[in-house]
Protein backbone atom coordinates (compact mmCIF):
# COMPACT_ATOMS: atom_id res chain seq x y z
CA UNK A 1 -17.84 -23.89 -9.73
CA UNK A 2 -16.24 -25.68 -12.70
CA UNK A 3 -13.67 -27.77 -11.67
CA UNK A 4 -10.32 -26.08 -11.30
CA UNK A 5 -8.31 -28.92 -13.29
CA UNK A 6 -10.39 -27.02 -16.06
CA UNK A 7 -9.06 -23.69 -15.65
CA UNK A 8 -7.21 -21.84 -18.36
CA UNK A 9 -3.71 -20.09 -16.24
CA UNK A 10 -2.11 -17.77 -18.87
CA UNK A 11 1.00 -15.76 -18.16
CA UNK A 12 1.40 -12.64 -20.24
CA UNK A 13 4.23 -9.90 -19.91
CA UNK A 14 2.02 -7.23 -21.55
CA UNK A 15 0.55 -4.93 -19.76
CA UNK A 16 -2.46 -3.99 -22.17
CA UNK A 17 -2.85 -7.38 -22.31
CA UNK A 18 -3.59 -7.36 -18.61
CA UNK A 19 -5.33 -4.31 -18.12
CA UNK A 20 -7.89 -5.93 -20.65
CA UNK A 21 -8.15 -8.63 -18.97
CA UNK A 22 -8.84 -6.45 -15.67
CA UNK A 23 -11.71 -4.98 -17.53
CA UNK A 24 -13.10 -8.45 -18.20
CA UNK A 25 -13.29 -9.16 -14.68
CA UNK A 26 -16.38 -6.89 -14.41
CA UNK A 27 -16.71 -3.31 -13.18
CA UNK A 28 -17.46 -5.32 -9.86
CA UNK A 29 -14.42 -6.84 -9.63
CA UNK A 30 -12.27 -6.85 -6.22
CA UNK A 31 -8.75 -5.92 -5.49
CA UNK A 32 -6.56 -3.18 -3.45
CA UNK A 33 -5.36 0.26 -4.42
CA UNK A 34 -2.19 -1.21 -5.26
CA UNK A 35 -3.67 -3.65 -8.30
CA UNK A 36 -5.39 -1.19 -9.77
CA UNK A 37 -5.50 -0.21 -13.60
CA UNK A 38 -3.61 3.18 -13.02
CA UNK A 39 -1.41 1.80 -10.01
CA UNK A 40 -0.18 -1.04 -12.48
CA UNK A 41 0.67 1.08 -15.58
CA UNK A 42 2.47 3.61 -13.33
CA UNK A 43 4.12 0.46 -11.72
CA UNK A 44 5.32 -1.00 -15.34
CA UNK A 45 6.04 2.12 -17.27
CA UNK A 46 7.93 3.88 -14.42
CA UNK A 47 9.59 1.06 -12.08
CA UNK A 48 10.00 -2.21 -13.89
CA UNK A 49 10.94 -1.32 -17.09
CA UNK A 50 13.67 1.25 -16.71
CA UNK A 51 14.97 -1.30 -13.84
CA UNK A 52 14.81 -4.04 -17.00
CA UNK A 53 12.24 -5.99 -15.01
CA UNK A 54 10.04 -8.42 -16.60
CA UNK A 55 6.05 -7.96 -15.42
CA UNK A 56 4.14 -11.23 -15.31
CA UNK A 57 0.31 -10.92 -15.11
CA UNK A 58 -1.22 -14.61 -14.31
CA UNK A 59 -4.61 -14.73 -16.09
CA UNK A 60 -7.11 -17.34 -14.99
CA UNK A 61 -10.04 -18.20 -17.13
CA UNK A 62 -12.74 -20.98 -16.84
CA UNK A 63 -13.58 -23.22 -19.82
CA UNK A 64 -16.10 -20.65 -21.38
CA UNK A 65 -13.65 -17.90 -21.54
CA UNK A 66 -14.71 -15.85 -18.18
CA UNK A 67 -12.28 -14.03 -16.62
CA UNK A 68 -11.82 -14.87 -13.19
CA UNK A 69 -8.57 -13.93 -11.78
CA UNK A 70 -5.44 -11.82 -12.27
CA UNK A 71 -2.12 -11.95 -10.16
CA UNK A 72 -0.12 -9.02 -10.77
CA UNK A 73 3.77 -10.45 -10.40
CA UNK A 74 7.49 -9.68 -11.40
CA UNK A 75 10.60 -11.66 -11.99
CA UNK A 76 14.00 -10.18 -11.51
CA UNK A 77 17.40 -11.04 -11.39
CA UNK A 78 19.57 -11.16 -8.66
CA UNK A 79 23.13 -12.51 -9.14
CA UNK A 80 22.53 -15.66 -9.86
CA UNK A 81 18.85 -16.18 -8.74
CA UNK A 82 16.15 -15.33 -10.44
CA UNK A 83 13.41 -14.11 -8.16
CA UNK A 84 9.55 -13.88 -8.36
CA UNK A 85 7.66 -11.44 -6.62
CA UNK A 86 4.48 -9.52 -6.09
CA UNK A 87 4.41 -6.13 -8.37
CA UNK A 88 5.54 -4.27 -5.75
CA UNK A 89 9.26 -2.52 -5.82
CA UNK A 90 9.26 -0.41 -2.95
CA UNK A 91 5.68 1.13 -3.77
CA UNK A 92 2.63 -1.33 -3.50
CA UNK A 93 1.88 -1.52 0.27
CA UNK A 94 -0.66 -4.85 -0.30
CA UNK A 95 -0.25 -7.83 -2.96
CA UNK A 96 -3.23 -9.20 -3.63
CA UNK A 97 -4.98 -11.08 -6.73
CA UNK A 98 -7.60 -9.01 -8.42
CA UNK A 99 -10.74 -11.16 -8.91
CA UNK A 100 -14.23 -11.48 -10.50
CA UNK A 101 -17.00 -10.93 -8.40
CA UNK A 102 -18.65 -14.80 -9.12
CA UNK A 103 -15.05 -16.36 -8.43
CA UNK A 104 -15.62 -17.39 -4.72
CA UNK A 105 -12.84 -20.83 -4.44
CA UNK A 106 -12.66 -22.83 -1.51
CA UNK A 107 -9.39 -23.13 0.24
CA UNK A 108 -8.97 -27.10 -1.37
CA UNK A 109 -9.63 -25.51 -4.42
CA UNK A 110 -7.39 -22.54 -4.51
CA UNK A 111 -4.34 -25.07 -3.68
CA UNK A 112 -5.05 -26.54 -6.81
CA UNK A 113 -5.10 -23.51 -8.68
CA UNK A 114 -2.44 -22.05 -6.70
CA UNK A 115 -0.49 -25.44 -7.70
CA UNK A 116 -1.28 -24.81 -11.66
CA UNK A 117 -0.40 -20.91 -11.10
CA UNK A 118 3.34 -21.80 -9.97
CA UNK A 119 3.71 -24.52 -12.83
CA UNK A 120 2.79 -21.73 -15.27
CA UNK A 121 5.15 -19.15 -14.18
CA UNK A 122 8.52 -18.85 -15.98
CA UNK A 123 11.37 -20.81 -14.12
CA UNK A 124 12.98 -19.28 -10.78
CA UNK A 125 14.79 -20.30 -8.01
CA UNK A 126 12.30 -18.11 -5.46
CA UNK A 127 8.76 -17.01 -5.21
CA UNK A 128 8.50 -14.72 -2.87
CA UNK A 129 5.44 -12.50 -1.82
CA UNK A 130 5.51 -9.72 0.89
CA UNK A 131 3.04 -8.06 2.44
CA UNK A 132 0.04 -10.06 1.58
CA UNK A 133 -3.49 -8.82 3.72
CA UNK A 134 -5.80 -11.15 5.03
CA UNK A 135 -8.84 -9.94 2.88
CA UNK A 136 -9.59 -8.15 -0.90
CA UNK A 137 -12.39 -5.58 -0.55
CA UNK A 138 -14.90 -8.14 1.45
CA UNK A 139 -13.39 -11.54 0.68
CA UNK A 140 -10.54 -13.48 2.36
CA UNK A 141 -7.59 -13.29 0.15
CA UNK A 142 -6.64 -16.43 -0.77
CA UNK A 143 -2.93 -15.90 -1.02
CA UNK A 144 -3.31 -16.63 2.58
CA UNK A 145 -4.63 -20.04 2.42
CA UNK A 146 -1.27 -20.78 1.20
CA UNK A 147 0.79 -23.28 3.12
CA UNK A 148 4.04 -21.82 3.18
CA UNK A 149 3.39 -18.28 4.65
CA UNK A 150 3.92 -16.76 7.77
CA UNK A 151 3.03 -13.58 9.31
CA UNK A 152 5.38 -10.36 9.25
CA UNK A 153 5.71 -8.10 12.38
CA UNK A 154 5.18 -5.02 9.75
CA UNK A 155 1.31 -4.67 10.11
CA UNK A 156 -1.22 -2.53 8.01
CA UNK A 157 -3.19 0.07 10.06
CA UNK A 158 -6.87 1.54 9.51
CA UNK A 159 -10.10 2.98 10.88
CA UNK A 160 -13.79 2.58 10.36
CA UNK A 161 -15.28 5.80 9.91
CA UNK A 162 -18.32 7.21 9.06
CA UNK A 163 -20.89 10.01 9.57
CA UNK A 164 -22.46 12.07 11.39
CA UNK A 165 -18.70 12.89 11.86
CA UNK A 166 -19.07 14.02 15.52
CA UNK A 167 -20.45 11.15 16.33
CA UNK A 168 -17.13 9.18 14.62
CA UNK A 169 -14.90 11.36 16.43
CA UNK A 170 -16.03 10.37 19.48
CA UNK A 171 -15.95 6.84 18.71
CA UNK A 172 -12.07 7.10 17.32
CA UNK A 173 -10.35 9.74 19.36
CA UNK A 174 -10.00 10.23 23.09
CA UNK A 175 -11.38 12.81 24.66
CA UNK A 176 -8.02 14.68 25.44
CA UNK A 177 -6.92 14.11 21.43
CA UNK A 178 -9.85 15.61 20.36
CA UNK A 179 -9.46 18.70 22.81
CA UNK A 180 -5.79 19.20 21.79
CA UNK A 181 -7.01 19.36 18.06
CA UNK A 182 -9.08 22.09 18.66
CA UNK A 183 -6.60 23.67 20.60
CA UNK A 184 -4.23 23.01 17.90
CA UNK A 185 -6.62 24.55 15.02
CA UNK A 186 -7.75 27.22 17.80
CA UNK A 187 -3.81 28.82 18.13
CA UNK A 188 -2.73 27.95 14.20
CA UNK A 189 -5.68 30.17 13.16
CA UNK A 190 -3.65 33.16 15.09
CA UNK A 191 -0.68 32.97 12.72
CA UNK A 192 -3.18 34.09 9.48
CA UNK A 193 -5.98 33.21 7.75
CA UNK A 194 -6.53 29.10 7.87
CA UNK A 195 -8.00 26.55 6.05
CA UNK A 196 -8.42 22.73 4.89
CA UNK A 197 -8.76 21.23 1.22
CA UNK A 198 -8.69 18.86 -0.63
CA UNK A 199 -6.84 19.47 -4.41
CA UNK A 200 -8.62 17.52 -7.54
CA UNK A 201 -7.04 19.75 -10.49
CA UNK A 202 -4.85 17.96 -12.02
CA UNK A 203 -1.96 21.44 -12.63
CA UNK A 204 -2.52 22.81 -9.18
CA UNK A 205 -1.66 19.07 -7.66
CA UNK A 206 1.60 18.60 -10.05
CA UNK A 207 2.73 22.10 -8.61
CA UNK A 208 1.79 21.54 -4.98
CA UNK A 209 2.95 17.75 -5.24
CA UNK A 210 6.59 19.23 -6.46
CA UNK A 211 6.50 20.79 -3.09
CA UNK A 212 5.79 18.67 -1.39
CA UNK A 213 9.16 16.25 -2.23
CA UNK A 214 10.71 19.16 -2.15
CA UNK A 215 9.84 19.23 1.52
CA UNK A 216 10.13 15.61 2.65
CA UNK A 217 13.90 15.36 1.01
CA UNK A 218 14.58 18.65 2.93
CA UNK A 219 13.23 17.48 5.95
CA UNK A 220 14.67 13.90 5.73
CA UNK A 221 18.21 15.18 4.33
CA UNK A 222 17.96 16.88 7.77
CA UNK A 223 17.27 13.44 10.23
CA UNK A 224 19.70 11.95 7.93
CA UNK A 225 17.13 9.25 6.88
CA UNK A 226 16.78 8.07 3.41
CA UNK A 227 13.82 8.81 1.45
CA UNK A 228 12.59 6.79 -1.38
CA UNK A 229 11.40 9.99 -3.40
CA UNK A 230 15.41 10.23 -3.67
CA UNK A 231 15.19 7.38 -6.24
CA UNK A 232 14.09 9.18 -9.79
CA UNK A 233 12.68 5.93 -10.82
CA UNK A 234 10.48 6.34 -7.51
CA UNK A 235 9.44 9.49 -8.10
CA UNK A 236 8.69 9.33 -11.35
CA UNK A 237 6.15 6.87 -10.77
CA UNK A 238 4.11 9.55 -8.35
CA UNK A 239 4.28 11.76 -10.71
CA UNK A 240 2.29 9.44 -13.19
CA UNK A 241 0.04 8.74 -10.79
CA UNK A 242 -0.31 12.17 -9.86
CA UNK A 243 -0.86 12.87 -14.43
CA UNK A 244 -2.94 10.10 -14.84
CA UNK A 245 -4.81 9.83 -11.50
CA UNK A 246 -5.97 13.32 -10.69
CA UNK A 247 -8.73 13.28 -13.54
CA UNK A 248 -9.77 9.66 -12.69
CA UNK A 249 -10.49 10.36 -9.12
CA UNK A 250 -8.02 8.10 -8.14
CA UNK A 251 -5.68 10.47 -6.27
CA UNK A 252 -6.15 13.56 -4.26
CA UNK A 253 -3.89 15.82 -2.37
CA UNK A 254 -5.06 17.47 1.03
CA UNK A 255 -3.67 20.21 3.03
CA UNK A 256 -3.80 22.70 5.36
CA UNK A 257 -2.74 26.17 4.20
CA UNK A 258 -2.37 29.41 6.16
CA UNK A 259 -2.96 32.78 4.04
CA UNK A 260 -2.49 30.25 1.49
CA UNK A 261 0.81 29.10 2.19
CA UNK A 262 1.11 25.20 2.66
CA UNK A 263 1.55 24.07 6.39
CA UNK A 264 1.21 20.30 5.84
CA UNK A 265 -0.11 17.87 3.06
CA UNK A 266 -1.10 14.71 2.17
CA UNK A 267 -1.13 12.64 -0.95
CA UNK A 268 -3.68 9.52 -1.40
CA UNK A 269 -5.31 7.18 -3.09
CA UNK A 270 -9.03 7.00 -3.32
CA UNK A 271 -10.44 3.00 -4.21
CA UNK A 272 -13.44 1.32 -3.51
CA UNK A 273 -14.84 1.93 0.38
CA UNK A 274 -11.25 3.50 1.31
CA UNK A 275 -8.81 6.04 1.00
CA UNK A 276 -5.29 5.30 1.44
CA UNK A 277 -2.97 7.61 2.65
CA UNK A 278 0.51 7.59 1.26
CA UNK A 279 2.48 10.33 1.54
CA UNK A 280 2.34 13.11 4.91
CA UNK A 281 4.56 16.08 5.36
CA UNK A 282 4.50 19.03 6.69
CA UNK A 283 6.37 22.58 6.60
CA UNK A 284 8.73 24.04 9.23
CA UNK A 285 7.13 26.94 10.98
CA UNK A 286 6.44 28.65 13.91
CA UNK A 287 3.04 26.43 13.89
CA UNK A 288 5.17 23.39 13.86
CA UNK A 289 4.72 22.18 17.73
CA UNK A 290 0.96 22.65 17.66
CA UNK A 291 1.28 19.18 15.54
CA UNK A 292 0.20 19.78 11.54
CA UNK A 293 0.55 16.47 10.48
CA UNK A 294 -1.72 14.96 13.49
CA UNK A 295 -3.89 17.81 12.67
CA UNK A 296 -4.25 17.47 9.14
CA UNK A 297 -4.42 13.16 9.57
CA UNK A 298 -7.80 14.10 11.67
CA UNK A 299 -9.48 16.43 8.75
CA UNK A 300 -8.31 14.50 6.38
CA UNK A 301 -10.41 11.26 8.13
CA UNK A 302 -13.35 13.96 8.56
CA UNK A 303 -13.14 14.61 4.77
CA UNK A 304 -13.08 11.27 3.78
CA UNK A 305 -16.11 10.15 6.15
CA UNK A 306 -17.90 12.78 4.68
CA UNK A 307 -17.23 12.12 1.05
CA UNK A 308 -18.95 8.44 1.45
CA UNK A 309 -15.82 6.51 2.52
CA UNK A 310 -16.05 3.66 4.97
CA UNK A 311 -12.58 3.10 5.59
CA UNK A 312 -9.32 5.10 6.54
CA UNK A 313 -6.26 2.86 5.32
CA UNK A 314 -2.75 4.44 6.86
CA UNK A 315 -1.19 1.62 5.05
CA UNK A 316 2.27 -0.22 6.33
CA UNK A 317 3.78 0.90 9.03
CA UNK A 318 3.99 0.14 12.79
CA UNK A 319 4.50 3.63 13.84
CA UNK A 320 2.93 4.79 17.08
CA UNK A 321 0.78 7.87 15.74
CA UNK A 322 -1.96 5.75 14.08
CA UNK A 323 -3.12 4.49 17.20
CA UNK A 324 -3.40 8.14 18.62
CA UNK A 325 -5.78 8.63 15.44
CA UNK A 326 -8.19 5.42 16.58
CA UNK A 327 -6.09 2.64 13.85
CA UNK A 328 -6.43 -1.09 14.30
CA UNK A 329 -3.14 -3.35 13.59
CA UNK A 330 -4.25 -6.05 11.00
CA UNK A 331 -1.29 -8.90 9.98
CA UNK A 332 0.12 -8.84 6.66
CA UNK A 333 1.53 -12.39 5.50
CA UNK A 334 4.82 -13.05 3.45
CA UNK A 335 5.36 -16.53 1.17
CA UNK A 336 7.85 -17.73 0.12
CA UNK A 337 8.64 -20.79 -1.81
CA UNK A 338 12.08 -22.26 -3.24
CA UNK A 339 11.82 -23.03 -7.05
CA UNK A 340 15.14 -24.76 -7.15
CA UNK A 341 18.45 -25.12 -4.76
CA UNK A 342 19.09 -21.91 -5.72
CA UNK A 343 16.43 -20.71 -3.81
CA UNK A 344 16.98 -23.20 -0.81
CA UNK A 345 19.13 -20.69 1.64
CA UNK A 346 17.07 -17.52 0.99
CA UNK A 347 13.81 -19.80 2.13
CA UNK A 348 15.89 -20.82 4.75
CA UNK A 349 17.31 -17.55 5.70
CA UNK A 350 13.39 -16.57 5.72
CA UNK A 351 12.40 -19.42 7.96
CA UNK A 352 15.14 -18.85 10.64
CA UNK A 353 14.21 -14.77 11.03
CA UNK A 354 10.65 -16.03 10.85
CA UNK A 355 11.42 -18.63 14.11
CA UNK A 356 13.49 -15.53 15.80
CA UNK A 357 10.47 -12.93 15.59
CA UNK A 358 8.37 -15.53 17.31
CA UNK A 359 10.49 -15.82 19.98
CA UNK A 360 10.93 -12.12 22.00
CA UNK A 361 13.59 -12.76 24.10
CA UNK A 362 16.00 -14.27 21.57
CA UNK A 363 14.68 -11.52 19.12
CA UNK A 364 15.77 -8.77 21.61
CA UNK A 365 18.74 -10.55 21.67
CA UNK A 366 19.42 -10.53 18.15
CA UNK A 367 18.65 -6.80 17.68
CA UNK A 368 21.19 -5.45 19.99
CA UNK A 369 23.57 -7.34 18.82
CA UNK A 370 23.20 -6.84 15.14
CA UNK A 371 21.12 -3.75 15.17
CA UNK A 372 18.66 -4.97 13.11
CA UNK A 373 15.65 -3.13 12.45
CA UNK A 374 12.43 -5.56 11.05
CA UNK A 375 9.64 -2.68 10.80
CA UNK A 376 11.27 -0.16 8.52
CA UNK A 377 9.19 3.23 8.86
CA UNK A 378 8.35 4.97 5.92
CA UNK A 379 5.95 8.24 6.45
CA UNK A 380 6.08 9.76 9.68
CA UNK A 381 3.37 12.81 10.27
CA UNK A 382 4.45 14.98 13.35
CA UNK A 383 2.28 15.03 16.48
């Protein structure tokens, strides 16, 4: 590998610029969902820039011009700190560099280049990333090689799966979960005629996607929980995905209907090895004890094995459902650095909840006093 000290780090605020650069990497190229072409233009057009928040894309090239690397990042104002952060706002579940397939760094090295990265970036009092995973497709991601990190209680969640199906249910689900979804197919098949699929045109998933927001604000409206789709800025930038995806492959909408009425759905994305699942709901009903959303989680991992997927990704979340459906916990990882004194009490601030998590006792402590909740929940399918 040519030395790093060599390395062209370019920071660029345009997006075509970027996405360019993405296709330079090489159709091979590894990265998650959530740095993807699509995700990112969604991400810029529909979050950042109506919320007058500059995008930074950090290029890396080596001396001959070859694209090696692209860190998808943000900086926004905050009072009077200016912040740095992954391209995330409320909707990227993983930050993550995208990289060529022939850039393979060594931990030594990648502090160098991490080094050069920060010197490049536009001046802030904090760099912050959140929810960093420990790998990008099949390499270690080296975000986590970086010193100042820690790991966040909020943990992603997945599954292995793979065909014959029967032979992956049995692996994944219990013997008593996978009797209960039959039963639970067996008696929602009495209310009408039922059935499973999976939506690719791009006008029937606008109109089905419309209901189902429609459906989560009703149903959240009613716990009294907020709902991000509340945000237009939010929503909007499903929507785009939903326009620009559908075609692509990229996203897909599953559901369960009964004489063609909706019971439950879920909206995904589809990249690499893995489908990600984003967005559950389901419908009130008669049907609604017999557990749609469990129901529909399990067909929906069944469709996926059986459309060559290798992995099941129920994304953030620590909620207690995904183990029911066979997930693993895997750590995410959160940096965060201090550009100036600005920046010196939030790291702080960071490094003090950090120390509390790691301590149970004084953490229990802490939350019944203050009521604070660490593992916000965002989709919750019904059992």
């Amino acid at each position: 590998m040519t030395p790093i000290g060599e390395h062209e780090v370019v920071v660029t605020s345009d997006f075509n610029v970027a996405k360019a650069f993405i296709e330079a990497l090489g159709a091979d190229h590894l990265s998650t969902a959530f740095q993807n072409s699509l995700w990112l233009e969604g991400w810029v057009k529909m979050l950042a820039q109506p919320r007058g928040i500059t995008p930074l894309f950090c290029m890396v090239r080596n001396p001959e011009g070859r694209a090696l690397l692209l860190l998808p990042l943000c900086l926004r104002k905050k009072r009077f700190r200016r912040i740095i952060e992954g391209a995330d706002l409320g909707v990227s579940d993983y930050i993550a560099p995208v990289m060529a397939s022939c850039f393979v760094p060594t931990p030594s090295e990648w502090t160098q280049l991490w080094q050069r990265i920060v010197a490049a970036l536009p001046r802030h009092d904090v760099l912050r990333l959140t929810k960093v995973p420990p790998s990008v497709g099949n390499r270690p991601n080296p975000l986590t090689w970086i010193s100042a990190r820690h790991v966040l209680e909020l943990q992603a969640h997945g599954v292995a799966i793979s065909t014959p199906w029967e032979t992956c249910a049995l692996r994944i689900f219990s013997k008593s979960r996978r009797e209960k979804f039959r039963k639970s197919w067996r008696k929602m098949a009495e209310f009408g005629e039922l059935h499973f699929r999976c939506v690719t045109d791009p006008t029937e998933m606008t109109g089905l996607f419309e209901q189902l927001v429609a459906q989560r604000l009703h149903r959240f409206a009613s716990l009294k929980r907020n709902d991000p789709l509340r945000d237009p800025n939010h929503l909007n930038f499903y929507r785009s995905l939903v326009a620009n995806g559908a075609n692509a492959g990229f996203v897909r909408l599953l559901l369960i209907e009964i004489d063609g009425r909706p019971v439950a759905m879920q909206f995904g994305v589809c990249h690499g090895n893995a489908f990600h699942l984003l967005i559950p709901t389901f419908f009130d009903g008669p049907w609604a004890h017999l557990g749609p959303g469990m129901l529909l989680s399990a067909r929906t991992m069944q469709w996926a094995a059986e459309n060559g997927f290798t992995y099941f990704d129920f994304t953030i979340g620590n909620e207690s459902y995904k183990a029911r459906l066979g997930a693993v916990a895997h750590d995410l990882h959160e940096i965060v650095v201090a550009g100036s004194w600005r920046g010196m009490p939030t790291l702080a601030a960071v490094r003090l909840k950090a120390w509390i998590k790691r301590r149970p006792l004084l953490l229990s402590i802490v939350r019944k006093c203050s009521r604070w909740s660490i593992s916000p929940s965002r989709w919750h399918p019904r059992d």
